[in-house]
PDB file of N, CA and C in Angstrom:
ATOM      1  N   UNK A   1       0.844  -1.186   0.000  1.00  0.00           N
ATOM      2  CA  UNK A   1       0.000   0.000   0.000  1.00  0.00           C
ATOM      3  C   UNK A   1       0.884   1.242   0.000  1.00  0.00           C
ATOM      4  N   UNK A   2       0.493   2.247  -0.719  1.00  0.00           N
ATOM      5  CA  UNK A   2       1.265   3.474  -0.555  1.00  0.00           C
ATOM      6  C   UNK A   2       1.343   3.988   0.647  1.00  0.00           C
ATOM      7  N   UNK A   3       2.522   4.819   1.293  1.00  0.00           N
ATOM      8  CA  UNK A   3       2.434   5.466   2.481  1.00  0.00           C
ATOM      9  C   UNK A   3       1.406   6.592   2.179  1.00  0.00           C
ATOM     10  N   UNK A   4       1.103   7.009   2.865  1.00  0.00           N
ATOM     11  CA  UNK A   4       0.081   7.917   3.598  1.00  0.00           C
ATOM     12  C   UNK A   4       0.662   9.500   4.265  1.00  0.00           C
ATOM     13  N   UNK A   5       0.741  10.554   3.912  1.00  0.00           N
ATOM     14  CA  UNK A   5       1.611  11.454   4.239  1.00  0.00           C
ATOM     15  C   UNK A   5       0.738  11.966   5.560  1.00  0.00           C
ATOM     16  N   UNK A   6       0.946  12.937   6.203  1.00  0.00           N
ATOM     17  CA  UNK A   6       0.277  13.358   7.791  1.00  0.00           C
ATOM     18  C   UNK A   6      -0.209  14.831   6.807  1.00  0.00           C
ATOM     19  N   UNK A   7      -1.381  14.850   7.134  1.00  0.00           N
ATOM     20  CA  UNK A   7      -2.107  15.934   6.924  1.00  0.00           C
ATOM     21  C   UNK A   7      -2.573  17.079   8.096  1.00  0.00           C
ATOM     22  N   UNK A   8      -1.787  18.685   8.214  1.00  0.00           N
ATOM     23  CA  UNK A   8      -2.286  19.201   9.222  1.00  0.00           C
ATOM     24  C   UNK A   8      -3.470  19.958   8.942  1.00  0.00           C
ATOM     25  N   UNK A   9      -4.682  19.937   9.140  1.00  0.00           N
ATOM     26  CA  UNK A   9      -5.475  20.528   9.493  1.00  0.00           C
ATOM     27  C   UNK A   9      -5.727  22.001   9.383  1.00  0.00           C
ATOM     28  N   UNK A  10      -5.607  22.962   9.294  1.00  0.00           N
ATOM     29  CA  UNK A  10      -6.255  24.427   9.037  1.00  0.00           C
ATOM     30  C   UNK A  10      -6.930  25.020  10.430  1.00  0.00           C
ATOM     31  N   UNK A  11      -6.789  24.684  11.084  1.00  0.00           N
ATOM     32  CA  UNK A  11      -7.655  24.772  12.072  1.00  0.00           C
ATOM     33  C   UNK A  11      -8.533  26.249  12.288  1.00  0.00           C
ATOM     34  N   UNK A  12      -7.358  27.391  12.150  1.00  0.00           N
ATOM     35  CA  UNK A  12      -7.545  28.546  12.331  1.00  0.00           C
ATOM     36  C   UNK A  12      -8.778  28.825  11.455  1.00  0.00           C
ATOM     37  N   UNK A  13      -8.045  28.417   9.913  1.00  0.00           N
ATOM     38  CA  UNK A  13      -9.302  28.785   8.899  1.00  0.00           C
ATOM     39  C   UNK A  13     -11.190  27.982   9.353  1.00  0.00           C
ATOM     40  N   UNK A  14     -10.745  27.197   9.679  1.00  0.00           N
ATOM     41  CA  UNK A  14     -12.220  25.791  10.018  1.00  0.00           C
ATOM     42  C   UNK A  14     -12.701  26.650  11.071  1.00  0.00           C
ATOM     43  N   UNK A  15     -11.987  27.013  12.057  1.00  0.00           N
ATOM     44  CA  UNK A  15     -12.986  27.775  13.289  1.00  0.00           C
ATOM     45  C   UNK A  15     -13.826  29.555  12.270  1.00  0.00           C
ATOM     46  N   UNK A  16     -13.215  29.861  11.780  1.00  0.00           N
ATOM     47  CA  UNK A  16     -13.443  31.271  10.911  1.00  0.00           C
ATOM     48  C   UNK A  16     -14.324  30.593  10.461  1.00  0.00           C
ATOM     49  N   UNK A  17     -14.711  29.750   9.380  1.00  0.00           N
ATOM     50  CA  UNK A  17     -15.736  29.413   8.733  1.00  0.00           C
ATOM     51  C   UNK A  17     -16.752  28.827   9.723  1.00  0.00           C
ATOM     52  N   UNK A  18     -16.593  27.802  10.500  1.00  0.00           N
ATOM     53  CA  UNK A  18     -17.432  27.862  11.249  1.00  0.00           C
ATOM     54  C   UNK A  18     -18.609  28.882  11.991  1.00  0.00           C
ATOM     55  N   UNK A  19     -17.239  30.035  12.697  1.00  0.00           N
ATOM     56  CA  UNK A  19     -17.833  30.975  13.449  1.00  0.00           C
ATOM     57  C   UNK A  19     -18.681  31.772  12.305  1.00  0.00           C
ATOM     58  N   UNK A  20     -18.574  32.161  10.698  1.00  0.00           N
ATOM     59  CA  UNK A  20     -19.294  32.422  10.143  1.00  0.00           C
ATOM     60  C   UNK A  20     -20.764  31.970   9.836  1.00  0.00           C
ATOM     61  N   UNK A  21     -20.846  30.996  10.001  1.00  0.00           N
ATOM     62  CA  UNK A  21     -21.822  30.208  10.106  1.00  0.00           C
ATOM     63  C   UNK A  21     -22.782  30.126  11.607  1.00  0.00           C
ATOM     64  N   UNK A  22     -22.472  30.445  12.448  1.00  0.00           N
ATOM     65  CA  UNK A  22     -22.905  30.889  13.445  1.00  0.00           C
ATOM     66  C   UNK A  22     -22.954  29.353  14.496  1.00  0.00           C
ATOM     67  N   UNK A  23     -21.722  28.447  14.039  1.00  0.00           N
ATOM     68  CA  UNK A  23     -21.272  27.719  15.082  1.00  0.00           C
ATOM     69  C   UNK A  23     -20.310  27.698  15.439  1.00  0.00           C
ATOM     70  N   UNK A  24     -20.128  26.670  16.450  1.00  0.00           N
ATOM     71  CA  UNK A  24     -18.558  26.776  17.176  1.00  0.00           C
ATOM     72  C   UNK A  24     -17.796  25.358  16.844  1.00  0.00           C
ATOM     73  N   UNK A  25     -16.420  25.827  16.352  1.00  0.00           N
ATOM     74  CA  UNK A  25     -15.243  24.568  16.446  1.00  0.00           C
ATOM     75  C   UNK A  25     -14.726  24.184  17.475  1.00  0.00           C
ATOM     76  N   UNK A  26     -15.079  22.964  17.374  1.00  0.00           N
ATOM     77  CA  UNK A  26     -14.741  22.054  18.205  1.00  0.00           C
ATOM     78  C   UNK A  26     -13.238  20.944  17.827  1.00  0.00           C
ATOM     79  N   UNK A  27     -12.686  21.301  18.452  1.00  0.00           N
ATOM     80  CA  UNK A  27     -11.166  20.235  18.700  1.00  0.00           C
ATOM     81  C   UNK A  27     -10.990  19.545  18.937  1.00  0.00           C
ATOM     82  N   UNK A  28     -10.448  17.603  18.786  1.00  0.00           N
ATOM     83  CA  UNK A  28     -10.253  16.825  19.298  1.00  0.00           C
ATOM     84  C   UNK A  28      -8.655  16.719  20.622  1.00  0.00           C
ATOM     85  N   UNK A  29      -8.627  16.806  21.633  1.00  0.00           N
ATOM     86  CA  UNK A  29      -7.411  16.695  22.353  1.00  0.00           C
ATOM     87  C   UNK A  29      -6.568  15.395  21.288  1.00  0.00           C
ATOM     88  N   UNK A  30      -5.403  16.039  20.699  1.00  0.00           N
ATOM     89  CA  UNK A  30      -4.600  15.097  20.054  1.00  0.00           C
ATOM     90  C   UNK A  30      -3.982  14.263  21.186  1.00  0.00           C
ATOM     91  N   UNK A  31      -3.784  14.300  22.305  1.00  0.00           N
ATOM     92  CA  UNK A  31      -3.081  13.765  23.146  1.00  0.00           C
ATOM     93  C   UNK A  31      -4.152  12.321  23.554  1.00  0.00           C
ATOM     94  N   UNK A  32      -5.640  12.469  23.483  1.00  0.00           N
ATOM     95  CA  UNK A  32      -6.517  11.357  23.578  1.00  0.00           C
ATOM     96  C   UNK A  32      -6.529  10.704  22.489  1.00  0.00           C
ATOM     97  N   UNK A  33      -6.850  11.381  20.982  1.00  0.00           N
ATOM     98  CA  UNK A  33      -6.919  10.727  19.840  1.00  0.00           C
ATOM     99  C   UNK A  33      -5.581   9.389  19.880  1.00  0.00           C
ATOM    100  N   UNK A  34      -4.913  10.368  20.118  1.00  0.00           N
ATOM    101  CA  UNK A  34      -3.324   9.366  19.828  1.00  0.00           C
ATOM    102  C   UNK A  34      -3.828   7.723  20.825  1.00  0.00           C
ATOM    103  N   UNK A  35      -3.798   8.170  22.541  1.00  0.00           N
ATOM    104  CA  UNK A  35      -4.183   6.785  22.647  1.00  0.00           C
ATOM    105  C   UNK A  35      -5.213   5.729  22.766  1.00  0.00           C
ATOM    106  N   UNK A  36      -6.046   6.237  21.762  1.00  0.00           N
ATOM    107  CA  UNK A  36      -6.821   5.509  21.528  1.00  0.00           C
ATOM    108  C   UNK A  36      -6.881   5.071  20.611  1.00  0.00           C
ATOM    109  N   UNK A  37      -5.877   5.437  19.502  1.00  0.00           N
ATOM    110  CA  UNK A  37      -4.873   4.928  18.687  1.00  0.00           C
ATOM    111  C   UNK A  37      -4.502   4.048  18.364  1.00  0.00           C
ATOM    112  N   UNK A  38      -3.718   4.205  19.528  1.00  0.00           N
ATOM    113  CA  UNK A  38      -2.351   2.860  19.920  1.00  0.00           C
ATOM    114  C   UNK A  38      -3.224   1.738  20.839  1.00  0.00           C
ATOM    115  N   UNK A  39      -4.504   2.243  21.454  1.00  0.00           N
ATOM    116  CA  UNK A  39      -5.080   1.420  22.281  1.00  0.00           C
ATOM    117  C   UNK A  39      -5.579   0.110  20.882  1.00  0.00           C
ATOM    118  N   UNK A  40      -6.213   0.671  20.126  1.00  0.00           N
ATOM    119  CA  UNK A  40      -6.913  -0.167  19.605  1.00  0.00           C
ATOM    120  C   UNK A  40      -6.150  -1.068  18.107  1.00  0.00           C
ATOM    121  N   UNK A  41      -4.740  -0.540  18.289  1.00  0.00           N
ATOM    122  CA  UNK A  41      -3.372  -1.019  17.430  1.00  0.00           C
ATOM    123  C   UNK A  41      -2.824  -2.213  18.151  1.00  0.00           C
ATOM    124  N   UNK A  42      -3.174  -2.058  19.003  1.00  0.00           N
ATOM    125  CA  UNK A  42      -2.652  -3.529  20.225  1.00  0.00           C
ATOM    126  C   UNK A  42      -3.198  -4.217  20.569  1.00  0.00           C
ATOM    127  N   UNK A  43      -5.022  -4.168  20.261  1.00  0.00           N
ATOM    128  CA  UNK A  43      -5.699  -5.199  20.607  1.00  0.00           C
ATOM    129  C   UNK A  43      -5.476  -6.139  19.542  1.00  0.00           C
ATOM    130  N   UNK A  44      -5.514  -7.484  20.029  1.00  0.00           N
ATOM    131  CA  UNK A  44      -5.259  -9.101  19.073  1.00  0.00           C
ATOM    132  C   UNK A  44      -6.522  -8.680  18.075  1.00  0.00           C
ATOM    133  N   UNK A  45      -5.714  -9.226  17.124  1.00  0.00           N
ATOM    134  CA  UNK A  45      -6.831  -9.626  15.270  1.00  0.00           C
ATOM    135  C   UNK A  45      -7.546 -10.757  15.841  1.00  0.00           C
ATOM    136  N   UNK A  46      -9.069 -10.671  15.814  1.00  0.00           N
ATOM    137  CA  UNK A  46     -10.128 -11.405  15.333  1.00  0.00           C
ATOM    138  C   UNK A  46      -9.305 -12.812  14.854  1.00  0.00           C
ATOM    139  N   UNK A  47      -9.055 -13.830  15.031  1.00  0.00           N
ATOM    140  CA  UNK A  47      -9.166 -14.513  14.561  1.00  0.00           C
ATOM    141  C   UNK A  47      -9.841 -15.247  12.811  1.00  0.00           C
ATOM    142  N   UNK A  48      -9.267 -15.560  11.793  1.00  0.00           N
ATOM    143  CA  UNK A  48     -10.395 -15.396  10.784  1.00  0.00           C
ATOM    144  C   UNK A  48     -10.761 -17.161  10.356  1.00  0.00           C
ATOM    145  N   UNK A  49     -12.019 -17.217  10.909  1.00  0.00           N
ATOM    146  CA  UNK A  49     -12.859 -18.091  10.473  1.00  0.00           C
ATOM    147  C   UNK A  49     -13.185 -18.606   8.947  1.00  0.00           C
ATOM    148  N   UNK A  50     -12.709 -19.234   7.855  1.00  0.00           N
ATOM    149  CA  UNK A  50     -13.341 -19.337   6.808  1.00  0.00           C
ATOM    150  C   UNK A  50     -14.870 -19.911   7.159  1.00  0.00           C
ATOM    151  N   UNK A  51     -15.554 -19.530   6.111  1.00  0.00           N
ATOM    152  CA  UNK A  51     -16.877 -20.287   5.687  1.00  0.00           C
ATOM    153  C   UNK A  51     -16.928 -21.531   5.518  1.00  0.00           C
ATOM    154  N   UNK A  52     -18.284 -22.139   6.246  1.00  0.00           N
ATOM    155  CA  UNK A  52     -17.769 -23.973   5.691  1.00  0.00           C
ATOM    156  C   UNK A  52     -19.064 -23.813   4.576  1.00  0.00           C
ATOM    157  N   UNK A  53     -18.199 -24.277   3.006  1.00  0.00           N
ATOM    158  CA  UNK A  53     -18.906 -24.760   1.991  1.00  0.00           C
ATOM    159  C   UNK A  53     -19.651 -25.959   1.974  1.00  0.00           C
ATOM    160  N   UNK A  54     -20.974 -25.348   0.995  1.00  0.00           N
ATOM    161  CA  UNK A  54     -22.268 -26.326   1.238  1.00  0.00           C
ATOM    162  C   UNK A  54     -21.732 -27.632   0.569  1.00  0.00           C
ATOM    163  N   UNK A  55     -22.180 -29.005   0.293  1.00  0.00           N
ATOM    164  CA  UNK A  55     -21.680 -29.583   0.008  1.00  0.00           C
ATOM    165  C   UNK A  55     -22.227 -29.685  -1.259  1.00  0.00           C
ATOM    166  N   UNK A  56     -22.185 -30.185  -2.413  1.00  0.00           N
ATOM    167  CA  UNK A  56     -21.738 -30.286  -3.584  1.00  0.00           C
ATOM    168  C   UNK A  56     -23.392 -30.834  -4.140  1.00  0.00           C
ATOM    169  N   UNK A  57     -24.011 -30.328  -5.443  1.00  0.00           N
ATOM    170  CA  UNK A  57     -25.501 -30.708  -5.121  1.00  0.00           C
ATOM    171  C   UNK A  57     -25.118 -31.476  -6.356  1.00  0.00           C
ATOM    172  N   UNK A  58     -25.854 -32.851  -6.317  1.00  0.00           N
ATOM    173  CA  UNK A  58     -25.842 -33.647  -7.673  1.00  0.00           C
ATOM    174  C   UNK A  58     -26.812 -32.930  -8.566  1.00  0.00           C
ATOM    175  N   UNK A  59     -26.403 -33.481  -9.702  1.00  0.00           N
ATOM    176  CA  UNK A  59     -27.330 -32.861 -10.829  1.00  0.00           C
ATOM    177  C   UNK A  59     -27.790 -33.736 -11.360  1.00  0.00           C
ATOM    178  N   UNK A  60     -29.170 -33.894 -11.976  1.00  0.00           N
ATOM    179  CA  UNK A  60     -29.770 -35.443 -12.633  1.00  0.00           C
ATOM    180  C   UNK A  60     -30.158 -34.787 -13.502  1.00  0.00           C
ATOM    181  N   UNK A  61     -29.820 -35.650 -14.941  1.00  0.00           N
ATOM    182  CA  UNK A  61     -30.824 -34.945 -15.716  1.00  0.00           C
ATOM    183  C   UNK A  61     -31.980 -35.516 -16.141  1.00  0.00           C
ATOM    184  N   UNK A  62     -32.583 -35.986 -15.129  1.00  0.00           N
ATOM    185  CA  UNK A  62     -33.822 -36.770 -15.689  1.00  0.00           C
ATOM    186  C   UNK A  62     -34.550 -35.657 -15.736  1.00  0.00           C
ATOM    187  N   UNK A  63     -35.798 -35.304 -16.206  1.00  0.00           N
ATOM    188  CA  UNK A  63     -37.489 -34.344 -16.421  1.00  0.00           C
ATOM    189  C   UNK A  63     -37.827 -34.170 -15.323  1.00  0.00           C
ATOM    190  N   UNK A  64     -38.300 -32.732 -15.527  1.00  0.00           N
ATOM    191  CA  UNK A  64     -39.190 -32.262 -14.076  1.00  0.00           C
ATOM    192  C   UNK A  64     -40.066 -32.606 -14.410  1.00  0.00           C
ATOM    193  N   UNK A  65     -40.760 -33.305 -12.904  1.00  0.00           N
ATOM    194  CA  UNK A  65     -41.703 -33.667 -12.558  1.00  0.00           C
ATOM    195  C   UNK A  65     -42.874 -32.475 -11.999  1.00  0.00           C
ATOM    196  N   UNK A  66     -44.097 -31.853 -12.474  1.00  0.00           N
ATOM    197  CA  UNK A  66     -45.128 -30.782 -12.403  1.00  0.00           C
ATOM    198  C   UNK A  66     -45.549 -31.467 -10.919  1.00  0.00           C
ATOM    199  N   UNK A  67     -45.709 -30.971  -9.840  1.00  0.00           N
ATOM    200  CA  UNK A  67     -46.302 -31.056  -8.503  1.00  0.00           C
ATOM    201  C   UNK A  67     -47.087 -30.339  -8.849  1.00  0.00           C
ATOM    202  N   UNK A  68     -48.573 -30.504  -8.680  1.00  0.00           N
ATOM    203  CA  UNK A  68     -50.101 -29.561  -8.695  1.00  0.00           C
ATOM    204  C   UNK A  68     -50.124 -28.819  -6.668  1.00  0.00           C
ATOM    205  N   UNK A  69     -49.775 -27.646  -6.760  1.00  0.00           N
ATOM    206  CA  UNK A  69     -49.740 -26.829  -5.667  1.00  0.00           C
ATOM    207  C   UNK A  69     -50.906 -26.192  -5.373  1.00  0.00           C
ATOM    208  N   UNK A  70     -51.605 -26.277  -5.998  1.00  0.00           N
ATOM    209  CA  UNK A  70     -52.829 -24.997  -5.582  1.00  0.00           C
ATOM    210  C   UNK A  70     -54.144 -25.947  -5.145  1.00  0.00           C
ATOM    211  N   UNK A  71     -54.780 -25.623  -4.167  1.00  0.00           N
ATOM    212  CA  UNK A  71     -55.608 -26.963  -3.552  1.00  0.00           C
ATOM    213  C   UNK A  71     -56.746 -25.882  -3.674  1.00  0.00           C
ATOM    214  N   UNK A  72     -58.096 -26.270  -3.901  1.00  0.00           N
ATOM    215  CA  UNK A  72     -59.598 -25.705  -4.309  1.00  0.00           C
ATOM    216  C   UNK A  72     -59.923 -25.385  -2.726  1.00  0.00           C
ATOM    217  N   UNK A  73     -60.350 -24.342  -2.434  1.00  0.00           N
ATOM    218  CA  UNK A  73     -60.672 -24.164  -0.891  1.00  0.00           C
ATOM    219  C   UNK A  73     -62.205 -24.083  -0.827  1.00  0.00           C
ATOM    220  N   UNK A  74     -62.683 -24.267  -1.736  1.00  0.00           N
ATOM    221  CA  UNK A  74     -64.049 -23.396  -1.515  1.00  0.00           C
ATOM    222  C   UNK A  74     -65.032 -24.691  -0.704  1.00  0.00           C
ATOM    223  N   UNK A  75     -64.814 -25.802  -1.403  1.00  0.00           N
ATOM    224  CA  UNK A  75     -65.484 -26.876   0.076  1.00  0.00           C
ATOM    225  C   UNK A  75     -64.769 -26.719   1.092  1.00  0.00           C
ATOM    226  N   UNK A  76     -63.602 -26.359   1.756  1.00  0.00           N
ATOM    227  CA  UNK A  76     -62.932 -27.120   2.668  1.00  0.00           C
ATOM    228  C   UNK A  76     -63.798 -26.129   3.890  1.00  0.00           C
ATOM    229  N   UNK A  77     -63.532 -26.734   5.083  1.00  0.00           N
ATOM    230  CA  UNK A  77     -64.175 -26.155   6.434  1.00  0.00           C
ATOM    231  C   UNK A  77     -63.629 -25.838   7.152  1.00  0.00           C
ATOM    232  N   UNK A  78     -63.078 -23.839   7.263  1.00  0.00           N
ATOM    233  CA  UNK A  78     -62.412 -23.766   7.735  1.00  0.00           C
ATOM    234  C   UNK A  78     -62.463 -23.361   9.532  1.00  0.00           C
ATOM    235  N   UNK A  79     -61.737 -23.485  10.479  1.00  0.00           N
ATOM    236  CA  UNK A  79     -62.141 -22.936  11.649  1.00  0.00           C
ATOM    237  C   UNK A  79     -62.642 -21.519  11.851  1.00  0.00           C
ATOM    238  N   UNK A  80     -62.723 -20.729  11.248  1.00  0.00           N
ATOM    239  CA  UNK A  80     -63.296 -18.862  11.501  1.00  0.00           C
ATOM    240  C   UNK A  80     -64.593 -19.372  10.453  1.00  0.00           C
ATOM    241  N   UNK A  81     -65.025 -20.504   9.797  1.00  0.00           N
ATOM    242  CA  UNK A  81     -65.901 -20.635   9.283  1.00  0.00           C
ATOM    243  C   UNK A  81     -67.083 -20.567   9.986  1.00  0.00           C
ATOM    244  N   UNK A  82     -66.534 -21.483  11.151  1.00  0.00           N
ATOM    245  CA  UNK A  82     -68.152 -21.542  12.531  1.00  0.00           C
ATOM    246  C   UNK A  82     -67.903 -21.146  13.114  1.00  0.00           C
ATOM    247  N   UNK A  83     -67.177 -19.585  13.655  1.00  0.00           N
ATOM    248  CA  UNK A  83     -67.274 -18.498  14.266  1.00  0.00           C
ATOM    249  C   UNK A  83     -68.373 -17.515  13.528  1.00  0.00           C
ATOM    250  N   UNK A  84     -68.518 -17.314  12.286  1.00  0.00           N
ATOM    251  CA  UNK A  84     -69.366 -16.981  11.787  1.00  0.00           C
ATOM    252  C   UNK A  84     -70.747 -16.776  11.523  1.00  0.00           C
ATOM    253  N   UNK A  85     -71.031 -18.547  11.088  1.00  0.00           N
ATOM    254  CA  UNK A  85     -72.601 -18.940  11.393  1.00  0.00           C
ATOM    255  C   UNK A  85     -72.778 -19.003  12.627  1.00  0.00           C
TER     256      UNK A  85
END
């Protein structure tokens, strides 16, 4: 990866624009940023888990077989039926 150069901030200008705007800049204490930093540079890597792959689906090429899905309701008897009558 390319290095990364340190970028300073403007600060002076960011509070001016701000205060134009009719808010206030706010500062992070660099002295906290930093260790929380290094705090979270030292905690252990996650461990990495691979995925367990599904197992392998046969393929047949025999013909689909049509399953009839749709069932006629209009005899059937349903329970909110004799709540009704």
């Amino acid at each position: 990866m390319p290095v990364v150069e340190a970028y300073t901030l403007p600060v002076d200008e960011m509070a001016q624009v701000a205060a134009s705007s009719g808010l206030q800049w706010v500062n992070s204490d660099s002295g906290k940023v930093q260790a929380a930093q290094t705090a979270v540079a030292q905690e252990p890597q996650a461990p990495r888990v691979p995925r367990e792959r599904p197992a392998v689906v046969d393929v047949t090429d025999e013909p689909l077989v049509l399953v009839e899905t749709k069932r006629d309701l209009k005899d059937m008897n349903l329970p909110f039926d004799d709540a009704r009558s």
